[in-house]
N, C-alpha and C. Protein backbone atom coordinates (compact mmCIF):
# COMPACT_ATOMS: atom_id res chain seq x y z
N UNK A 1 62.50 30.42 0.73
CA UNK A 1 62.25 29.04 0.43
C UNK A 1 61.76 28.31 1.67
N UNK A 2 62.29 28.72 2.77
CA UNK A 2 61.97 27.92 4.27
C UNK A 2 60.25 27.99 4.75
N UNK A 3 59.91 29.67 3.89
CA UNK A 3 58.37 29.72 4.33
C UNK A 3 57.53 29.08 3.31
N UNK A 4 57.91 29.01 2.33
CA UNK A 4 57.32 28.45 1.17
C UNK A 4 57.19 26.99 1.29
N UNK A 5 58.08 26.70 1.84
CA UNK A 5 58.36 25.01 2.15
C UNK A 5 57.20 24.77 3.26
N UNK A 6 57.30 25.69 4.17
CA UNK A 6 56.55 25.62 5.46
C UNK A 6 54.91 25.47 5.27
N UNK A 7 54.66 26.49 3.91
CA UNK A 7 53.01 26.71 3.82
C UNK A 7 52.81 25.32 3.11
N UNK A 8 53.97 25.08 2.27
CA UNK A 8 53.51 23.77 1.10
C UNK A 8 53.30 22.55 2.40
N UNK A 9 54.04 22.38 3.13
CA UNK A 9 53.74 21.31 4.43
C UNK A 9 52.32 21.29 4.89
N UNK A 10 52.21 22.63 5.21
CA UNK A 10 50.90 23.28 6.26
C UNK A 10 49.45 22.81 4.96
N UNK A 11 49.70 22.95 4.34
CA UNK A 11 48.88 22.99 3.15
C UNK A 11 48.64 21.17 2.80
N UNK A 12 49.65 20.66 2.71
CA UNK A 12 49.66 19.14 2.91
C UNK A 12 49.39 18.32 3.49
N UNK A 13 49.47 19.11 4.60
CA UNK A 13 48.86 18.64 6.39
C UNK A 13 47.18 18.63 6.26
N UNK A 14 47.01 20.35 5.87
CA UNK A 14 45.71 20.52 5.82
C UNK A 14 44.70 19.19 4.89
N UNK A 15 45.26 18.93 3.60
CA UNK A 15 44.83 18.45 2.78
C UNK A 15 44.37 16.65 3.39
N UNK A 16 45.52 16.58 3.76
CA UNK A 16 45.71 15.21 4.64
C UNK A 16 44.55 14.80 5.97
N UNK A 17 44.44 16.22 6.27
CA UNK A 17 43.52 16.10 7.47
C UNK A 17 41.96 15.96 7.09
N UNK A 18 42.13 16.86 5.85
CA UNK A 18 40.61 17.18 4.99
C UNK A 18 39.97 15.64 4.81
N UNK A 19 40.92 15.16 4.05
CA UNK A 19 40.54 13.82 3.81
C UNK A 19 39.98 12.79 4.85
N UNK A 20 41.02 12.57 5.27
CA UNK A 20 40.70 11.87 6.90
C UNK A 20 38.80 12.38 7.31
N UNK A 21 39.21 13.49 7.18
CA UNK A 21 38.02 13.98 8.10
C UNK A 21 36.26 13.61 7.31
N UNK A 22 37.06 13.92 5.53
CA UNK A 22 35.99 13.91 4.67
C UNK A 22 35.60 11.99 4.93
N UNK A 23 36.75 11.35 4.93
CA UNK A 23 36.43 9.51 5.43
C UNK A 23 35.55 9.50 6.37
N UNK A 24 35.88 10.17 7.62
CA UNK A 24 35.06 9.87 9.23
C UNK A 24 33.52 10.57 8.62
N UNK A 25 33.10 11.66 7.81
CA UNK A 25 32.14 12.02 7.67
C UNK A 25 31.00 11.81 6.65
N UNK A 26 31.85 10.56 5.97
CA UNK A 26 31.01 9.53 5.17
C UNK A 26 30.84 8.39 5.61
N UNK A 27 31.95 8.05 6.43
CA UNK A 27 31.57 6.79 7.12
C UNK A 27 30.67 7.14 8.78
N UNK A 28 30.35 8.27 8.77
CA UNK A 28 29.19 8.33 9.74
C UNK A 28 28.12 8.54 9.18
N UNK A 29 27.71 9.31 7.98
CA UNK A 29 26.62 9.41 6.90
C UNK A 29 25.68 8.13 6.46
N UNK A 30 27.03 7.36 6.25
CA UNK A 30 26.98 5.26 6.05
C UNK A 30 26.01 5.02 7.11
N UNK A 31 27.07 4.97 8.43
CA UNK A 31 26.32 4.54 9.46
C UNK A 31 25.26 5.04 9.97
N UNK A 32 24.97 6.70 9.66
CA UNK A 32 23.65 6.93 10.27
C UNK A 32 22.27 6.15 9.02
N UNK A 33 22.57 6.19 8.08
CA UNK A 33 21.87 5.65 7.11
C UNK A 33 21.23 4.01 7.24
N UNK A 34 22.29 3.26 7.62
CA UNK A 34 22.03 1.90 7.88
C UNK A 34 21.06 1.93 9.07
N UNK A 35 21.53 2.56 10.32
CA UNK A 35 20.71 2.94 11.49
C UNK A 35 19.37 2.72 11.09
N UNK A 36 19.26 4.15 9.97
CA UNK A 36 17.44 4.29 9.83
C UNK A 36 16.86 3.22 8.76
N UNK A 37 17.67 2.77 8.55
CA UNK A 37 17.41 1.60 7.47
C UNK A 37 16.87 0.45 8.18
N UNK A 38 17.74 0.13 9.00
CA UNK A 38 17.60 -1.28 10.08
C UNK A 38 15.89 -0.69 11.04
N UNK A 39 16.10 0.44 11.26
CA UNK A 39 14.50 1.23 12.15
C UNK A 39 13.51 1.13 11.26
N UNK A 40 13.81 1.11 10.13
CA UNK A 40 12.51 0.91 9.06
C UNK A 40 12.56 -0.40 8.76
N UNK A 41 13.11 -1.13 9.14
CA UNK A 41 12.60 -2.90 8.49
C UNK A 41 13.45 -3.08 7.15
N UNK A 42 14.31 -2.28 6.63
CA UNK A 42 15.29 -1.88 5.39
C UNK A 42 16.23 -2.70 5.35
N UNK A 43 17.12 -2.92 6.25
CA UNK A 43 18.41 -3.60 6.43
C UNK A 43 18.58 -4.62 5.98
N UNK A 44 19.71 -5.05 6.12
CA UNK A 44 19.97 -6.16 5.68
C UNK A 44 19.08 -7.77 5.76
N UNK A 45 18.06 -8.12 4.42
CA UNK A 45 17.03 -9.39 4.96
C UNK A 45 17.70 -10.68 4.35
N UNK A 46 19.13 -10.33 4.42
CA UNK A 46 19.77 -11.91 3.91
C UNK A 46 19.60 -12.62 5.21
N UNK A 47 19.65 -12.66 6.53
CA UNK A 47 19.32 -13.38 7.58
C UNK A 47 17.75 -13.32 7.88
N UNK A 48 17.23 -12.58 6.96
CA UNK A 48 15.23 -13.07 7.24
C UNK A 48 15.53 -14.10 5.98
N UNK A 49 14.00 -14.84 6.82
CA UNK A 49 14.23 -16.22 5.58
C UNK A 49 12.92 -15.49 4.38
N UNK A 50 12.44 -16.11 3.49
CA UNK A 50 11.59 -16.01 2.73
C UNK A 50 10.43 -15.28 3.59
N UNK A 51 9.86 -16.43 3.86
CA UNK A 51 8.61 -16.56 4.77
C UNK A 51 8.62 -15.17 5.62
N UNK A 52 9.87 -14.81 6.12
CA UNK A 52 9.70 -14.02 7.13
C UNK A 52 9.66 -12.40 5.78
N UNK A 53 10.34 -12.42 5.41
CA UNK A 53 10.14 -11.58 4.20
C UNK A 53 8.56 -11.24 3.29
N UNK A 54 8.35 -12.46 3.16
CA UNK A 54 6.71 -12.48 2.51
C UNK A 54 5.61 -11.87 3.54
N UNK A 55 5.96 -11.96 5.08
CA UNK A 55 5.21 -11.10 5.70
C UNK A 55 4.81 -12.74 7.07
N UNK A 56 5.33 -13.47 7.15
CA UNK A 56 4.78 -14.45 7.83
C UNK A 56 3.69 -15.19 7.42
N UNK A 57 2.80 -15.70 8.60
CA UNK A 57 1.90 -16.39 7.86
C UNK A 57 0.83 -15.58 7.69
N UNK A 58 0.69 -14.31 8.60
CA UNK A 58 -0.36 -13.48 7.79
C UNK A 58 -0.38 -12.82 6.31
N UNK A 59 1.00 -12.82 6.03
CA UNK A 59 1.25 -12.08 4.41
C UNK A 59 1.00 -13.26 3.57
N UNK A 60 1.67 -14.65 4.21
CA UNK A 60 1.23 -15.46 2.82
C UNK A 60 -0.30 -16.08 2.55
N UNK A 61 -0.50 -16.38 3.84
CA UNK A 61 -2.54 -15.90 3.47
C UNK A 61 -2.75 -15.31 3.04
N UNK A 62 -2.28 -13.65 3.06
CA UNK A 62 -3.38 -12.57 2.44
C UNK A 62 -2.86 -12.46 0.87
N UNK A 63 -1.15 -13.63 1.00
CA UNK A 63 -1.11 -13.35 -0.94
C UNK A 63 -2.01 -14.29 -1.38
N UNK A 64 -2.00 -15.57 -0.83
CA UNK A 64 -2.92 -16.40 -1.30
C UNK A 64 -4.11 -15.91 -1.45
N UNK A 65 -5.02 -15.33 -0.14
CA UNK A 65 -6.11 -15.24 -0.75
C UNK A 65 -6.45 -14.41 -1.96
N UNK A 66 -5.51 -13.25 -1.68
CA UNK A 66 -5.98 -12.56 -3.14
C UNK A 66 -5.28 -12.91 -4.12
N UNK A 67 -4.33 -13.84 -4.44
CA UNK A 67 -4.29 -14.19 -5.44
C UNK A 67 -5.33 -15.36 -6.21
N UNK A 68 -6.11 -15.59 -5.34
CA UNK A 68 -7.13 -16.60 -5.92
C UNK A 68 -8.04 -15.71 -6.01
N UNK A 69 -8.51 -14.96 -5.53
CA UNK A 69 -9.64 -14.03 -5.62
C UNK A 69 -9.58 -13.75 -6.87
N UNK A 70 -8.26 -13.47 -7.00
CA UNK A 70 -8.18 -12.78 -8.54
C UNK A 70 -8.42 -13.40 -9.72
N UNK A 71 -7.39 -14.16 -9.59
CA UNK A 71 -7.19 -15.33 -10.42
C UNK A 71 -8.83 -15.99 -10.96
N UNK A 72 -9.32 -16.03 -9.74
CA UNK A 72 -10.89 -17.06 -10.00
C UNK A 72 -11.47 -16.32 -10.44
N UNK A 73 -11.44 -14.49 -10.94
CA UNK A 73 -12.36 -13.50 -11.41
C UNK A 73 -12.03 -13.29 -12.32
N UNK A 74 -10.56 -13.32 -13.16
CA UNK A 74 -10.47 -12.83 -14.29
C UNK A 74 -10.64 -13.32 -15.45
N UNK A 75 -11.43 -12.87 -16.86
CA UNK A 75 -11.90 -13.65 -17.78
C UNK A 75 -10.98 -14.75 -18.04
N UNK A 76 -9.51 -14.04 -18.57
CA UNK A 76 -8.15 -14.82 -19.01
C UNK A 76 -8.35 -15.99 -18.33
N UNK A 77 -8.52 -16.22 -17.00
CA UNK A 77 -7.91 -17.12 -16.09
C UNK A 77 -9.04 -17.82 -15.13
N UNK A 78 -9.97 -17.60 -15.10
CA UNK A 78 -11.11 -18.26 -14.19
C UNK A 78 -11.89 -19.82 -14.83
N UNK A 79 -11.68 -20.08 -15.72
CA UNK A 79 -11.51 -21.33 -16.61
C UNK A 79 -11.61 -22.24 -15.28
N UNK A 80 -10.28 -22.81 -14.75
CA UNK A 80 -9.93 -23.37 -14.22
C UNK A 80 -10.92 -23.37 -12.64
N UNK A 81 -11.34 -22.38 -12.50
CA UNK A 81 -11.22 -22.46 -11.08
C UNK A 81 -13.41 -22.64 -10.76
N UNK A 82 -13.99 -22.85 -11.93
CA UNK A 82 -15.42 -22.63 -12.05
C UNK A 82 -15.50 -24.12 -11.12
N UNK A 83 -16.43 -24.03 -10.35
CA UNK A 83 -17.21 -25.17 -9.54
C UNK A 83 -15.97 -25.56 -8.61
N UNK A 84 -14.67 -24.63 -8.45
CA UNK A 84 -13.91 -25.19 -7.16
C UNK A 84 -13.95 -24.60 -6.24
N UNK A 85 -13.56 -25.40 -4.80
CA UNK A 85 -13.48 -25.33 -3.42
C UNK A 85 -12.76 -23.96 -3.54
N UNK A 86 -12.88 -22.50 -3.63
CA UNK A 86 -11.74 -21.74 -3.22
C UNK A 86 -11.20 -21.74 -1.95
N UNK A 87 -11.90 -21.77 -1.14
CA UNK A 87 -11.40 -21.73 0.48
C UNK A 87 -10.29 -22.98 0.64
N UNK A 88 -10.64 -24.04 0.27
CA UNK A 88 -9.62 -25.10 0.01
C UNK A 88 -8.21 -24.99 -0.19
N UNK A 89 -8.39 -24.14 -1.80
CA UNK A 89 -7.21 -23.89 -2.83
C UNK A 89 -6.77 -22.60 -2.04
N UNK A 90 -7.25 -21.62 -1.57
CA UNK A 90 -6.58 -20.44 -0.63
C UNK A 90 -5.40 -21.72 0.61
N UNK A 91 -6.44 -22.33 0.83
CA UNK A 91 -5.92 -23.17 2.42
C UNK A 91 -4.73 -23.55 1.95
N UNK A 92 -4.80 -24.58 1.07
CA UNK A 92 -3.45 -25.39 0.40
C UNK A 92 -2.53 -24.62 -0.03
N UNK A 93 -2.62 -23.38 -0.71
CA UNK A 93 -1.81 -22.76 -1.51
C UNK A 93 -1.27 -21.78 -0.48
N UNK A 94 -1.76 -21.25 0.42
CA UNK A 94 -0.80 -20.32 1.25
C UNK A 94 -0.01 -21.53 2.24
N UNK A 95 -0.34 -22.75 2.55
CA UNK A 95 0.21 -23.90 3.05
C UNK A 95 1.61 -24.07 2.36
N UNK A 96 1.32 -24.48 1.08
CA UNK A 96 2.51 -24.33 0.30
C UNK A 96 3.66 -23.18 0.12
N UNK A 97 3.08 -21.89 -0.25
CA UNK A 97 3.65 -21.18 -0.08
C UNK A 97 4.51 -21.08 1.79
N UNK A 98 3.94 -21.66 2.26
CA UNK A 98 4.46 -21.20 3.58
C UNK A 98 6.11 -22.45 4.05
N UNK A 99 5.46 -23.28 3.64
CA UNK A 99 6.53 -24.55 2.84
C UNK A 99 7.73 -24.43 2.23
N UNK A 100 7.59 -24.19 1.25
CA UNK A 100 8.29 -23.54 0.36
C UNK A 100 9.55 -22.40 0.62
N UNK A 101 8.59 -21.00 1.67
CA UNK A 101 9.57 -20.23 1.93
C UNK A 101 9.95 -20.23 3.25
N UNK A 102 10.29 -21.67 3.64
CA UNK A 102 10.86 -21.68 4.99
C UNK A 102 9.93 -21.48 6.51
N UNK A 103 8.68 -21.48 6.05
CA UNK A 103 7.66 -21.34 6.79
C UNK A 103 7.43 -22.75 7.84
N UNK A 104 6.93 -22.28 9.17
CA UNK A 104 6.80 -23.70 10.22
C UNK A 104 5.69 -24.73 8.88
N UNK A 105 5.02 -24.64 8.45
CA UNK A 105 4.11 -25.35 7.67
C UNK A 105 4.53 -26.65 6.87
N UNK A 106 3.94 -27.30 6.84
CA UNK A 106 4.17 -28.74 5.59
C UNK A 106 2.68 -28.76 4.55
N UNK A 107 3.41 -28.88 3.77
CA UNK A 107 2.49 -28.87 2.67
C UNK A 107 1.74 -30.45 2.59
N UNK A 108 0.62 -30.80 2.42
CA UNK A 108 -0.39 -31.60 2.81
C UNK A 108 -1.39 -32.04 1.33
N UNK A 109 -1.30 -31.24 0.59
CA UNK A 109 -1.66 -31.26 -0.73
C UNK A 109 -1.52 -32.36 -1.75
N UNK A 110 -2.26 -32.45 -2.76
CA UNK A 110 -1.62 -33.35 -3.88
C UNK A 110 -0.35 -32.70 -4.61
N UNK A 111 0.17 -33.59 -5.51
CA UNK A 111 1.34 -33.20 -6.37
C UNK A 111 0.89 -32.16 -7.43
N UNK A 112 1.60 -31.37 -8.09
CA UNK A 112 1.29 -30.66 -9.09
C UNK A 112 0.53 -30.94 -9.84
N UNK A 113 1.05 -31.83 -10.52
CA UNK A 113 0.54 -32.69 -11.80
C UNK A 113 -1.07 -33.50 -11.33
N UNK A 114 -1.11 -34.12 -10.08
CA UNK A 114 -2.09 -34.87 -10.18
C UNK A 114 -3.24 -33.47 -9.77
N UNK A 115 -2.87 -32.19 -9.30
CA UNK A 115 -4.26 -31.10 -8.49
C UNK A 115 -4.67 -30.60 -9.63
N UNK A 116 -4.04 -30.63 -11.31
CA UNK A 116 -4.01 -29.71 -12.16
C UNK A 116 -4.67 -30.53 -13.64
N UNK A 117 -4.04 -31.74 -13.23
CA UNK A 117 -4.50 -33.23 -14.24
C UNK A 117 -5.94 -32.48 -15.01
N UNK A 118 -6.17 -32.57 -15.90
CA UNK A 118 -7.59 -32.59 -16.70
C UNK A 118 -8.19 -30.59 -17.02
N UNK A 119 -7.38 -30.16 -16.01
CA UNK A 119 -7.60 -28.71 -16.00
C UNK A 119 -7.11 -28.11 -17.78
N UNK A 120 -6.61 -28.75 -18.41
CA UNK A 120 -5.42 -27.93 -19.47
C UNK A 120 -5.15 -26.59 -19.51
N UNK A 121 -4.73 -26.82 -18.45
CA UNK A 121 -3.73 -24.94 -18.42
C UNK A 121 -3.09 -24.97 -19.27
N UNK A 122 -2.96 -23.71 -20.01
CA UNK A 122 -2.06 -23.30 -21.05
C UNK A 122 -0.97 -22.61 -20.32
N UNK A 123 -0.05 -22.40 -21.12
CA UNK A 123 1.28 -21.33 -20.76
C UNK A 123 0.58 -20.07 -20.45
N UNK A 124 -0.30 -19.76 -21.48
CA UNK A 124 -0.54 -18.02 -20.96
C UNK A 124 -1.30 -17.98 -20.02
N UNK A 125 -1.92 -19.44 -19.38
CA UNK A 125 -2.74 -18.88 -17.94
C UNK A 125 -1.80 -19.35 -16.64
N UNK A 126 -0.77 -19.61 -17.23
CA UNK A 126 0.27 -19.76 -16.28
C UNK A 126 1.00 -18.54 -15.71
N UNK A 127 1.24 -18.09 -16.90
CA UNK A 127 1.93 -17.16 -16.97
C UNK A 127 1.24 -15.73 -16.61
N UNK A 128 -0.16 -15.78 -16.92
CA UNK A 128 -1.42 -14.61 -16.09
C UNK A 128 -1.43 -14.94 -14.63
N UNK A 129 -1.67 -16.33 -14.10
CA UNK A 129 -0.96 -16.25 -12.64
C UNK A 129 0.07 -15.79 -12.17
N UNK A 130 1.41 -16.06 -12.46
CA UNK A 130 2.54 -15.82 -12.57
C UNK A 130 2.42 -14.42 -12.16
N UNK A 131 1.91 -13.54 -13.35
CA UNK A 131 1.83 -11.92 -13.57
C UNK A 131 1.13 -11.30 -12.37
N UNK A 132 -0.09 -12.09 -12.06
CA UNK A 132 -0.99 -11.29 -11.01
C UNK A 132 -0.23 -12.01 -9.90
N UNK A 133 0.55 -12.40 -9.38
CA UNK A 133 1.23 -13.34 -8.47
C UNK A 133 2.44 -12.15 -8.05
N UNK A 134 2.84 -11.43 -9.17
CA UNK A 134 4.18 -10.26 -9.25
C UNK A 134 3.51 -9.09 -9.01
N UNK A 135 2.45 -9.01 -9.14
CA UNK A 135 1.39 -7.61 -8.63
C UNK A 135 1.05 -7.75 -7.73
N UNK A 136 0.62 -8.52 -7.06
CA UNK A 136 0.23 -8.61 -5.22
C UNK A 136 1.63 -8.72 -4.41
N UNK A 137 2.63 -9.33 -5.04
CA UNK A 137 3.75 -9.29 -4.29
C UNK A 137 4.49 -7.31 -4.55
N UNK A 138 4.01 -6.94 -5.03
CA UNK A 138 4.47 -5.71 -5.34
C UNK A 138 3.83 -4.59 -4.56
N UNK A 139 2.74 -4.71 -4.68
CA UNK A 139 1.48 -4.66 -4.06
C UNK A 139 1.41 -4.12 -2.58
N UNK A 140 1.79 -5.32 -2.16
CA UNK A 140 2.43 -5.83 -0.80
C UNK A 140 3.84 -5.49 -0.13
N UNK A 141 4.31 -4.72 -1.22
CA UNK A 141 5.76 -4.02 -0.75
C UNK A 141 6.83 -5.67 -0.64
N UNK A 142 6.80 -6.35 -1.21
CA UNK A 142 7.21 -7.50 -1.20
C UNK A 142 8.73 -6.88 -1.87
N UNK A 143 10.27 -7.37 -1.37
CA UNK A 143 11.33 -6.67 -2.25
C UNK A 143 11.44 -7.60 -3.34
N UNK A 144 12.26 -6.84 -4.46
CA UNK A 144 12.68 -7.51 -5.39
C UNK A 144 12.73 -8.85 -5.44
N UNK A 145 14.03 -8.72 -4.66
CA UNK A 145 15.30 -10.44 -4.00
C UNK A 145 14.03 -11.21 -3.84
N UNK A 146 13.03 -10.93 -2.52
CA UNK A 146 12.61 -12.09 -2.21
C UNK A 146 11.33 -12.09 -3.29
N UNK A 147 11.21 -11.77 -4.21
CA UNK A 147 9.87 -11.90 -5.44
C UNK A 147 10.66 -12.80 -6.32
N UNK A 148 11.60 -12.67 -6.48
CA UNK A 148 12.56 -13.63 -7.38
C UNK A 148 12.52 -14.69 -6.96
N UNK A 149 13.63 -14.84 -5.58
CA UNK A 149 12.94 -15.65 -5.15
C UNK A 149 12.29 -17.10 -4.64
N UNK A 150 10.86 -16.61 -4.82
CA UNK A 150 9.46 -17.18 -4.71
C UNK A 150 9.32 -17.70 -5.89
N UNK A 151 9.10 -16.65 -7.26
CA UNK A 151 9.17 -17.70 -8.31
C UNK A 151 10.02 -18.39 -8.93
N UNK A 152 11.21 -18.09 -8.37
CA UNK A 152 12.05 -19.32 -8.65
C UNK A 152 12.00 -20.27 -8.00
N UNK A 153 11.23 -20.45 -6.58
CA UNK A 153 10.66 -21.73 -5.83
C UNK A 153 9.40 -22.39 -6.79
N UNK A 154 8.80 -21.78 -7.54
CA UNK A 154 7.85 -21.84 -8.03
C UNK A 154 7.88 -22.46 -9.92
N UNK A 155 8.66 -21.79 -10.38
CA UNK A 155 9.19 -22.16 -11.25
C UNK A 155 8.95 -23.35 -11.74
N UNK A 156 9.86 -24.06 -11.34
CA UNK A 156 9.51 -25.68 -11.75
C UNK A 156 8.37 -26.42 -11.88
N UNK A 157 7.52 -25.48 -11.52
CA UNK A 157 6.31 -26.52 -11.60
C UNK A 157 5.53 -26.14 -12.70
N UNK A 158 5.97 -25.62 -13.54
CA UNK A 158 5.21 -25.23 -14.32
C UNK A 158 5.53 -26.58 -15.05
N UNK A 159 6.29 -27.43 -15.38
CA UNK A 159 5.97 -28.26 -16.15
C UNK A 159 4.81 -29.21 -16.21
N UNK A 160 4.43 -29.15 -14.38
CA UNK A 160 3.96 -30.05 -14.30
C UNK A 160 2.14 -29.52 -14.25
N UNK A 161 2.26 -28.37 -14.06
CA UNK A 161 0.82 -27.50 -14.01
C UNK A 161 0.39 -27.68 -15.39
N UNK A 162 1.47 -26.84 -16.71
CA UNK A 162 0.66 -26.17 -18.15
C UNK A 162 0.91 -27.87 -18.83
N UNK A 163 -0.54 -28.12 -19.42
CA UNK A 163 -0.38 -28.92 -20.40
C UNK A 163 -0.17 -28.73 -21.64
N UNK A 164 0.74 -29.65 -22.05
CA UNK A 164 1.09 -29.65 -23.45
C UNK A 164 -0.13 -30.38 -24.66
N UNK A 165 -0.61 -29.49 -25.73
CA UNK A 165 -1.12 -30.73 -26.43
C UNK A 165 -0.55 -31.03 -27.70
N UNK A 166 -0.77 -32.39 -27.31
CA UNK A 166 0.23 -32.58 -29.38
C UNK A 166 -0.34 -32.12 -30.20
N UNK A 167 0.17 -32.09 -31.17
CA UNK A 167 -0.11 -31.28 -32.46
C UNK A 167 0.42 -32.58 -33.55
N UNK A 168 -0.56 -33.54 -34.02
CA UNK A 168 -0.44 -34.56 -34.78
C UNK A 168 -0.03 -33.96 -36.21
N UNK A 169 0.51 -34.12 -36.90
CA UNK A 169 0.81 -34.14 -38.10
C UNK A 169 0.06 -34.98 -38.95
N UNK A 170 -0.80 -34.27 -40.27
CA UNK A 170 -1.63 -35.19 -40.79
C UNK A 170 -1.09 -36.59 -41.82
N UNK A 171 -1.55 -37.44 -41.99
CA UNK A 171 -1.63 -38.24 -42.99
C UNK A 171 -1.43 -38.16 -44.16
């Protein structure tokens, strides 16, 4: 019984140690992981702001510009943009964007409502911006978190962008 007792200890010990050891060799696995995470630009971007996330002010130029590029080419959506300043609307809109996500910039622009006034955007060419807006940010290796976000900075304005038209009820 004394050796039996002895191996069941030794065996308990062992088990005890296993563990321990199997802890220290996941929590160095952890840490080497975060390491190459933080070396790749991976880590933790709750202390990057937006802006710095979107790529600075060179990323939010280059979303702007190609998101107007696009935008002003595609059948769906080029409506709006026939006989305008693009270089302008690039200027203002990565301005904003830069605004918006915490960027040194101030936005300088008109209000929503009055840059968009007479345009009648519909929902679905809102929402085709919107879409090609989630493809260049994707595009762009842009993460999730900060794509969210952006259009949730963005968001709100849709009321003031898509026009509504009444729909009279006849006589």
């Amino acid at each position: 019984m004394g050796r039996a007792l002895r191996l069941r200890s030794f065996f308990d010990l062992s088990m005890a140690c296993m563990t321990h050891a199997s802890r220290i060799l996941a929590l160095a696995v952890v840490s080497a992981v975060a390491a190459l995470a933080a070396r790749a630009g991976l880590a933790d971007t709750a202390s990057a702001t937006l802006y710095e996330r979107l790529g600075g002010q060179a990323g939010v130029a280059a979303i702007s510009d190609t998101l107007i590029d696009r935008v002003s080419t595609d059948p769906r959506l080029a409506r709006s943009f026939k006989d305008a300043d693009l270089g302008r609307i690039k200027r203002l809109l990565a301005e904003q964007l830069c605004d918006l996500s915490g960027g040194p910039c101030h936005y300088t622009g008109d209000s929503m409502k009055e840059v968009h006034a007479g345009h009648h955007i519909s929902e679905a060419e809102f929402y085709g911006m919107v879409d090609t807006l989630r493809t260049i940010l994707r595009e762009r290796q842009v993460g999730i978190a900060a794509t969210n976000q952006l259009l949730r900075m963005l968001a709100p304005m849709k009321r003031e962008v898509v026009e509504h038209t009444r729909i009279e009820s006849p006589k």
